[in-house]
C-alpha atoms as a PDB file:
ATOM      1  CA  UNK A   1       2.946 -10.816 -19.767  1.00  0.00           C
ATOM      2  CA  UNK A   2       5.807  -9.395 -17.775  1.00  0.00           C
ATOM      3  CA  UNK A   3       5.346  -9.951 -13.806  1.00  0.00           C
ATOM      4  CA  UNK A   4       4.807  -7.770 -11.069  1.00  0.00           C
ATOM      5  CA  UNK A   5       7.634  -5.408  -9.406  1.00  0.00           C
ATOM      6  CA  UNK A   6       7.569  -4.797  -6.163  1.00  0.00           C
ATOM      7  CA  UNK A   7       9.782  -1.072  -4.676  1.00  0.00           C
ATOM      8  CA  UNK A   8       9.857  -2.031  -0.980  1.00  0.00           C
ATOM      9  CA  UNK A   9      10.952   0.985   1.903  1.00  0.00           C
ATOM     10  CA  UNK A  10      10.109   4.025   0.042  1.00  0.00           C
ATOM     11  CA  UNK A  11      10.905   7.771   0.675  1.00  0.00           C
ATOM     12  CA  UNK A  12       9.203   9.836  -1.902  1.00  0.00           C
ATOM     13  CA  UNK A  13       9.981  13.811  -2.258  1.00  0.00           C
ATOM     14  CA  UNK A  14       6.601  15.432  -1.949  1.00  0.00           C
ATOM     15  CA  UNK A  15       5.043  18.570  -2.377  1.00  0.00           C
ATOM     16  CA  UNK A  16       4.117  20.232   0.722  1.00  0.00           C
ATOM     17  CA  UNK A  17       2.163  22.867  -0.646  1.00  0.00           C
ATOM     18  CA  UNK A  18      -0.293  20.347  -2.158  1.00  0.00           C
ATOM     19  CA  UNK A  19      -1.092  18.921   1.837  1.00  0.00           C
ATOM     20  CA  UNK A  20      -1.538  22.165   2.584  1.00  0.00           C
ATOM     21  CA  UNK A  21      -4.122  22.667  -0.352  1.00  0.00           C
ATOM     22  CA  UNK A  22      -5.913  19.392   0.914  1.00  0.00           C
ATOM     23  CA  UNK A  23      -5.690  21.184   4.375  1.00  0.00           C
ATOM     24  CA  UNK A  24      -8.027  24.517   2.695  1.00  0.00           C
ATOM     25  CA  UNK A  25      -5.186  26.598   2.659  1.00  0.00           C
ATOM     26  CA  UNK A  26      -4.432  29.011   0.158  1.00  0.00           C
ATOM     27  CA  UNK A  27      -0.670  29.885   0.455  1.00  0.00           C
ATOM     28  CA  UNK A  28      -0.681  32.874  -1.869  1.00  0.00           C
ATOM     29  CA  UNK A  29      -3.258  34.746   0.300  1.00  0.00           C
ATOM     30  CA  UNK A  30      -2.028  33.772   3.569  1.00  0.00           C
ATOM     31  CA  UNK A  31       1.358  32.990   5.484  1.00  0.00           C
ATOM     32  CA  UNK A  32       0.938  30.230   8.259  1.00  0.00           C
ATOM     33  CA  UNK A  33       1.777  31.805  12.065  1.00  0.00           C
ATOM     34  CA  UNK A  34       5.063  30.496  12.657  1.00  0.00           C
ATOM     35  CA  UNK A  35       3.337  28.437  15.221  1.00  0.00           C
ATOM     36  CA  UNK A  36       1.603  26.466  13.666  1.00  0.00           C
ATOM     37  CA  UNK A  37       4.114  26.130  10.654  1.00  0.00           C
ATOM     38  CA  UNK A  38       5.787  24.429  13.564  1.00  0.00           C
ATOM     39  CA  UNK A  39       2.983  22.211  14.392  1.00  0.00           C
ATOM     40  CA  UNK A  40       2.218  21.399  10.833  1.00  0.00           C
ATOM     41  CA  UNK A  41       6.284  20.630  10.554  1.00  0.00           C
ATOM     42  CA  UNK A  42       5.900  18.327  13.357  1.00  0.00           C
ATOM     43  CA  UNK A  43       2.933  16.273  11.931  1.00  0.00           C
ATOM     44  CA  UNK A  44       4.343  16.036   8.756  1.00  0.00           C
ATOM     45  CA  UNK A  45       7.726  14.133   9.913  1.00  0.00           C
ATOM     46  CA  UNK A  46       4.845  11.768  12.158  1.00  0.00           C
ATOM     47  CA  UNK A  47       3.418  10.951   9.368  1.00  0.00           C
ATOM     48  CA  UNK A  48       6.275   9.983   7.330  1.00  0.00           C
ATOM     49  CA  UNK A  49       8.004   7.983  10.008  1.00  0.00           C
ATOM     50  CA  UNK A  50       4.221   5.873  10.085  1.00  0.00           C
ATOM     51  CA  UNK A  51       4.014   5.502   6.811  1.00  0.00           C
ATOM     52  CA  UNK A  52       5.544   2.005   5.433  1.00  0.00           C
ATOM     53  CA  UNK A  53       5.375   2.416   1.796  1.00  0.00           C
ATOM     54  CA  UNK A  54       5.390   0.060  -0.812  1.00  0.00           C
ATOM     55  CA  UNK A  55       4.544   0.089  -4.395  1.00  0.00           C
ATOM     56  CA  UNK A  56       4.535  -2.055  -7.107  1.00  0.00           C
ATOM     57  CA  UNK A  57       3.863  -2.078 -11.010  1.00  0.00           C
ATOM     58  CA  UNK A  58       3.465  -4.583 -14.058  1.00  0.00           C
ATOM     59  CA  UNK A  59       3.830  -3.289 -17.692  1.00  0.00           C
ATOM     60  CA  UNK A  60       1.182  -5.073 -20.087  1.00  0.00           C
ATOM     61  CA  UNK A  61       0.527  -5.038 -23.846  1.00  0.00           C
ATOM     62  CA  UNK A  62      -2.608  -2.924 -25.424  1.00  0.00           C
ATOM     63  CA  UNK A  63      -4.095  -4.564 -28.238  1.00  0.00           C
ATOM     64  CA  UNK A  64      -6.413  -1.846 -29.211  1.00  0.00           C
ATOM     65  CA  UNK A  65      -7.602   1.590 -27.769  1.00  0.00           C
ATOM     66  CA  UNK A  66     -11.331   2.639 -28.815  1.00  0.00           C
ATOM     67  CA  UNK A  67     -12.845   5.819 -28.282  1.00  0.00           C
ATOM     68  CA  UNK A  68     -13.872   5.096 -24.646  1.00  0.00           C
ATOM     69  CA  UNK A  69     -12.214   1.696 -24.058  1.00  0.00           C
ATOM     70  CA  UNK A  70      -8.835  -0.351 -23.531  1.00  0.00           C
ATOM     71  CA  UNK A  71      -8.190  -3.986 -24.593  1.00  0.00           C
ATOM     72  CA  UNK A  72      -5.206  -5.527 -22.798  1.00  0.00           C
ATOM     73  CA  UNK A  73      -3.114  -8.555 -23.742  1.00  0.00           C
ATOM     74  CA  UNK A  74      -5.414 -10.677 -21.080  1.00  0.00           C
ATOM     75  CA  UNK A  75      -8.630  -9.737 -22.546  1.00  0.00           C
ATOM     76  CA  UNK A  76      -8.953  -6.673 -19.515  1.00  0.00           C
ATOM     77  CA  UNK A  77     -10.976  -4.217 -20.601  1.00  0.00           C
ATOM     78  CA  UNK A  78     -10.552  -0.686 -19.117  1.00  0.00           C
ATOM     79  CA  UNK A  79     -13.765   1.767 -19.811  1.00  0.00           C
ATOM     80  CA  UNK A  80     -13.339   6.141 -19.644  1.00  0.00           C
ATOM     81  CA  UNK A  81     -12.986   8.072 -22.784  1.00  0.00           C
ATOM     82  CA  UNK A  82     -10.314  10.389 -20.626  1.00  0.00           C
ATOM     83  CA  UNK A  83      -8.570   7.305 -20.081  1.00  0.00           C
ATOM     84  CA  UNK A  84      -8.675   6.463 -23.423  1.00  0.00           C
ATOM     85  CA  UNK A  85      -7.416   9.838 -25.131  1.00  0.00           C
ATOM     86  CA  UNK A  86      -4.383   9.336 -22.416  1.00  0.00           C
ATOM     87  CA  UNK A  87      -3.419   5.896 -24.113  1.00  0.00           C
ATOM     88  CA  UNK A  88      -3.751   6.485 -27.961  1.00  0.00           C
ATOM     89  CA  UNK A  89      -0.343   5.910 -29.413  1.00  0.00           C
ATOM     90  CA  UNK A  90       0.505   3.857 -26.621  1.00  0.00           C
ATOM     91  CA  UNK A  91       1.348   0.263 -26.867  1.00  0.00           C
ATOM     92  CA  UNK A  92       1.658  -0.529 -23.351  1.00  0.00           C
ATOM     93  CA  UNK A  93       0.419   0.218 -20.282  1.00  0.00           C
ATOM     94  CA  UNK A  94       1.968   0.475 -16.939  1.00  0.00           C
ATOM     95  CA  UNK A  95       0.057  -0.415 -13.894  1.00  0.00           C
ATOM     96  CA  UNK A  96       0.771   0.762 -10.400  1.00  0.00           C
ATOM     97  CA  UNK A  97      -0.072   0.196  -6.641  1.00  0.00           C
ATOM     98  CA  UNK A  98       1.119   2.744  -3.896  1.00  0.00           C
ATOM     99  CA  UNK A  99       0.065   1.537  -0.340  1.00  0.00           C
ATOM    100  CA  UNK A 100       0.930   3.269   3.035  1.00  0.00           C
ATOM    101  CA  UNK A 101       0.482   0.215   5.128  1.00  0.00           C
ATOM    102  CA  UNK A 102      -1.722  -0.482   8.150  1.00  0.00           C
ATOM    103  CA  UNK A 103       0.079   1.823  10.737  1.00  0.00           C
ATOM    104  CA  UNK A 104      -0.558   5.517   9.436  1.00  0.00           C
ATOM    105  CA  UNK A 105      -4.276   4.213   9.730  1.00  0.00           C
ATOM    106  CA  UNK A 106      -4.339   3.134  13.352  1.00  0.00           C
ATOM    107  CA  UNK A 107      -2.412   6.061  14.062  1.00  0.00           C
ATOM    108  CA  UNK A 108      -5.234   8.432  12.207  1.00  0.00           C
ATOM    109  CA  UNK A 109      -7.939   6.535  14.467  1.00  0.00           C
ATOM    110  CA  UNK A 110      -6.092   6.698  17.487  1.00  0.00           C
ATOM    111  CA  UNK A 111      -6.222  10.740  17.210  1.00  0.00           C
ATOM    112  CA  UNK A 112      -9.525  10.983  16.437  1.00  0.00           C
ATOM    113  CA  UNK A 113     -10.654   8.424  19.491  1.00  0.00           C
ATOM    114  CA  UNK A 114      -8.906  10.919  21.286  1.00  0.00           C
ATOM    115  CA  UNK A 115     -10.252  13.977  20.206  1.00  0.00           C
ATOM    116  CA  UNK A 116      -7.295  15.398  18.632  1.00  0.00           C
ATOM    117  CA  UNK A 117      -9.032  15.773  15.382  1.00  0.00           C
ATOM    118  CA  UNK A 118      -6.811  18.599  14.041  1.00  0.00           C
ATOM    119  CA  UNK A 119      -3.873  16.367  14.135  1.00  0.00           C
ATOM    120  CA  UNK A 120      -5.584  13.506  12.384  1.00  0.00           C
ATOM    121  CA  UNK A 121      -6.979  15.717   9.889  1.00  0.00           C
ATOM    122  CA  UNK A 122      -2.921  16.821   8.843  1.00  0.00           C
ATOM    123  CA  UNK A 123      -1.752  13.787   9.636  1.00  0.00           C
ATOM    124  CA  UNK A 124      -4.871  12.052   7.017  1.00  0.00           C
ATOM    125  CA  UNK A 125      -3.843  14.587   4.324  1.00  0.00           C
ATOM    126  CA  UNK A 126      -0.233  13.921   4.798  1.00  0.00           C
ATOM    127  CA  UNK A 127      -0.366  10.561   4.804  1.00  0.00           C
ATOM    128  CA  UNK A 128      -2.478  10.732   0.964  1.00  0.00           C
ATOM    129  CA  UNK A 129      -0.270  12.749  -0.134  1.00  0.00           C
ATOM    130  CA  UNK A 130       2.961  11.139   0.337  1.00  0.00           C
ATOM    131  CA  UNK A 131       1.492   7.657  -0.875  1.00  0.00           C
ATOM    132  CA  UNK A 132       0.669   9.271  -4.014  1.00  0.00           C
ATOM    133  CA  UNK A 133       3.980  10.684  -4.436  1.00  0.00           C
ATOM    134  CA  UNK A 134       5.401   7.129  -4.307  1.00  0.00           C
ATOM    135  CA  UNK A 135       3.558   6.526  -7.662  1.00  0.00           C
ATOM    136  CA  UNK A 136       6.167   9.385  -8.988  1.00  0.00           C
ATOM    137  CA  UNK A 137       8.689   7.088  -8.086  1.00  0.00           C
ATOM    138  CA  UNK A 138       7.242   4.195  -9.817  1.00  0.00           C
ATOM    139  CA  UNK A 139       6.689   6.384 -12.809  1.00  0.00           C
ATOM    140  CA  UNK A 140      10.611   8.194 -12.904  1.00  0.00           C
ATOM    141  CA  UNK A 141      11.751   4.831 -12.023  1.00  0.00           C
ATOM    142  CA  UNK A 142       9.761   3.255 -15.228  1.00  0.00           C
ATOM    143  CA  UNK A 143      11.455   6.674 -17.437  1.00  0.00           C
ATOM    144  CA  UNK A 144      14.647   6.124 -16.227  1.00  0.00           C
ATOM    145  CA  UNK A 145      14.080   2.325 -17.894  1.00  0.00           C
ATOM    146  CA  UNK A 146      12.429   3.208 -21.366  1.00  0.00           C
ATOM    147  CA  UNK A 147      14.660   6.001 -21.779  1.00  0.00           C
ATOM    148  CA  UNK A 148      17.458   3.605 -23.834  1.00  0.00           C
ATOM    149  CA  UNK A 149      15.133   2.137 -25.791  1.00  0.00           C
ATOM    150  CA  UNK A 150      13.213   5.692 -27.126  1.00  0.00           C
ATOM    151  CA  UNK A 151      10.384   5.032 -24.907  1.00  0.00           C
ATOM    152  CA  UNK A 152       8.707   6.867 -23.212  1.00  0.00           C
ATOM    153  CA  UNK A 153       5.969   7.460 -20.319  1.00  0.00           C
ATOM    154  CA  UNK A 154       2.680   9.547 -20.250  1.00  0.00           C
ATOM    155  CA  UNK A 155       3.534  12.807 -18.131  1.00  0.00           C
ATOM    156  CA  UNK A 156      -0.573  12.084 -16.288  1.00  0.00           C
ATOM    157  CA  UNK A 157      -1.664   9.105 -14.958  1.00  0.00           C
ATOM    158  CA  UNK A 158      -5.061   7.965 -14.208  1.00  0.00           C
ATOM    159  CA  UNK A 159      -6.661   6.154 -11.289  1.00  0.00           C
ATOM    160  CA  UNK A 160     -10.164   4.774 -11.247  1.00  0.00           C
ATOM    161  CA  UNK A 161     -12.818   7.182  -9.406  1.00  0.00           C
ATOM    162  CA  UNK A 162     -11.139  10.224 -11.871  1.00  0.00           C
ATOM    163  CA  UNK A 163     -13.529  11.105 -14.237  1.00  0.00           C
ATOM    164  CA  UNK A 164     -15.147   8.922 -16.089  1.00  0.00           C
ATOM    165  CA  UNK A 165     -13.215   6.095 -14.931  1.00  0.00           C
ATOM    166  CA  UNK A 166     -15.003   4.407 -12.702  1.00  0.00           C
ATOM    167  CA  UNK A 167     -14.313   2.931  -9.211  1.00  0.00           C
ATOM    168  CA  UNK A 168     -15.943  -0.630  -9.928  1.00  0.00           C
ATOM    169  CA  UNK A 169     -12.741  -1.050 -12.314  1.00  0.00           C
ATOM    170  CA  UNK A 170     -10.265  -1.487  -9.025  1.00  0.00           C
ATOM    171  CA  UNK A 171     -11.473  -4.516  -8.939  1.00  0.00           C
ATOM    172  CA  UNK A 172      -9.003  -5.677 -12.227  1.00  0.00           C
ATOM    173  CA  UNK A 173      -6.119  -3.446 -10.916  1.00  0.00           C
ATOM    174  CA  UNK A 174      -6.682  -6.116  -8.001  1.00  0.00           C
ATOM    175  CA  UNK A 175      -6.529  -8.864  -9.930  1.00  0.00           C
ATOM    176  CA  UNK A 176      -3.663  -7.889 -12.294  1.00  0.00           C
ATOM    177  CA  UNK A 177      -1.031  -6.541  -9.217  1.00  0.00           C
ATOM    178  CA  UNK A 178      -1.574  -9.220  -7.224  1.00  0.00           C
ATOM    179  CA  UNK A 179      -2.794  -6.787  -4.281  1.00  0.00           C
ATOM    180  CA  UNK A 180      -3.475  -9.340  -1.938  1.00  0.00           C
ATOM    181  CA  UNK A 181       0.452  -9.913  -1.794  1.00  0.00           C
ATOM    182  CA  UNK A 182       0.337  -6.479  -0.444  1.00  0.00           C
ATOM    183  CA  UNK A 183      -1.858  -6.813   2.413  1.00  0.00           C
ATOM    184  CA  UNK A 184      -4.417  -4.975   0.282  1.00  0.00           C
ATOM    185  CA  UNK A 185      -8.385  -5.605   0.657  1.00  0.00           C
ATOM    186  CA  UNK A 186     -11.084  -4.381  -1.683  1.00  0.00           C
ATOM    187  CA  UNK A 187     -14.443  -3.453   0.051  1.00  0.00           C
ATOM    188  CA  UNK A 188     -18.095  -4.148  -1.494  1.00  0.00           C
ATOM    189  CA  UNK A 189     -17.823  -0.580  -2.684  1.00  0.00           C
ATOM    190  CA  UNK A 190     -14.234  -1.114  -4.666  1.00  0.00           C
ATOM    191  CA  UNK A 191     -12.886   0.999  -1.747  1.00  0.00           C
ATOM    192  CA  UNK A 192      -8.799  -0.065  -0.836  1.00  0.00           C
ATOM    193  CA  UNK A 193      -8.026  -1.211   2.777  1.00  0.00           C
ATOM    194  CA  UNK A 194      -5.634  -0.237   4.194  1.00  0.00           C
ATOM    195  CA  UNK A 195      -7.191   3.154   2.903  1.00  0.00           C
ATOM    196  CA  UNK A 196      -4.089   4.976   2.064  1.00  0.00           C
ATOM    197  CA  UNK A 197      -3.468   2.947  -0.922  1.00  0.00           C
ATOM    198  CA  UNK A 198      -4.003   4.055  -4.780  1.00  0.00           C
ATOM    199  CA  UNK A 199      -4.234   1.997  -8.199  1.00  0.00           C
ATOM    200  CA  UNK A 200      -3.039   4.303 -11.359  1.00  0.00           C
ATOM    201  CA  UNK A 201      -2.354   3.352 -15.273  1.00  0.00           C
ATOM    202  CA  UNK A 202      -0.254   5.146 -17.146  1.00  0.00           C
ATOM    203  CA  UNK A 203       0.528   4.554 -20.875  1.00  0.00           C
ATOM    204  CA  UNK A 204       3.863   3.461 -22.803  1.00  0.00           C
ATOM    205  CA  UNK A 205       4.672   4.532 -26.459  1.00  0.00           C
ATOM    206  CA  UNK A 206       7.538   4.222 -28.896  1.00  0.00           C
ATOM    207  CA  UNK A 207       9.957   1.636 -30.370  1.00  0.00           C
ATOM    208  CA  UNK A 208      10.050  -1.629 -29.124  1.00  0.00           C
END
């Protein structure tokens, strides 16, 4: 069972168009006033100069795929039948934290005690976005490593609360990437805390 990799300090490329979509806007029906292009502008870099991300990932054997379930080297099972259809002809699966760190949420909380609420609502949408973009560089990082050996990565990725994967199965991701390492908490309702922080699987097929 290979051990858990930690990418410390990271600056993921992002889309902004997809904050914006988080945001409500539609960019193909409307142009933003150069105002508040300049607002949103400013917001953005706030958010990335909060943000401490850090994400890490462990690559682990899959003894058998069913319709609706995974069996992992450790005896993990992971339950969703999209999952599932994602992983057949895969032989290994690569597991992945992204966390933001505690600052980006004290900042959000800060604005919102003080009534700026349409700063913290960029700043909140921001701040998800960019942490899931640091899974990209997990995955392109993981590419760039199975490439030589004719690997090679599922283009999606799941995380539990998509579909029919449920929440309750953060709890393993937990386990299995040592989250706690990573100043990571799971609430009674599988919820991450700090709250900018993501679990994802992805699969792994091809020669040895």
């Amino acid at each position: 069972m290979n051990e858990v990799v930690t990418l410390r300090n990271l600056h993921p490329s992002y889309n902004k168009g997809l904050i914006l979509t988080r945001l409500g806007h539609d960019k193909l029906k409307t142009k933003l006033p150069e105002k508040v292009e300049e607002e949103f502008e400013r917001l953005l870099s706030k958010a990335e100069q909060t943000l401490c991300l850090t994400a890490a990932y462990r690559v682990m054997s899959i003894e058998k795929v069913e319709a609706s379930k995974i069996y992992l080297e450790d005896g993990t099972v992971f339950c969703g039948s999209g999952l599932a259809k994602l992983m057949e002809g895969c032989n290994q699966a690569l597991l992945m934290l992204a966390t933001g760190g505690k600052r980006i949420m004290e900042l959000i909380n800060e604005l919102q005690r003080d009534g700026r609420m349409s700063e913290a609502v960029v700043i909140d949408a921001a701040a998800s976005e960019i942490t899931d973009s640091a899974l990209d560089v997990v995955m392109a990082h993981m590419a760039q490593k199975l490439m030589p050996r004719a690997r090679t990565l599922t283009r999606m990725r799941y995380s539990p609360g998509y579909g029919d994967f449920d929440i309750t199965q953060q709890a393993a991701f937990y386990r299995l990437l040592e989250a706690q390492k990573y100043d990571l908490a799971l609430n009674d309702a599988f919820l991450l805390i700090p709250e900018k922080s993501v679990f994802a699987i992805a699969g792994i097929a091809g020669g040895k």
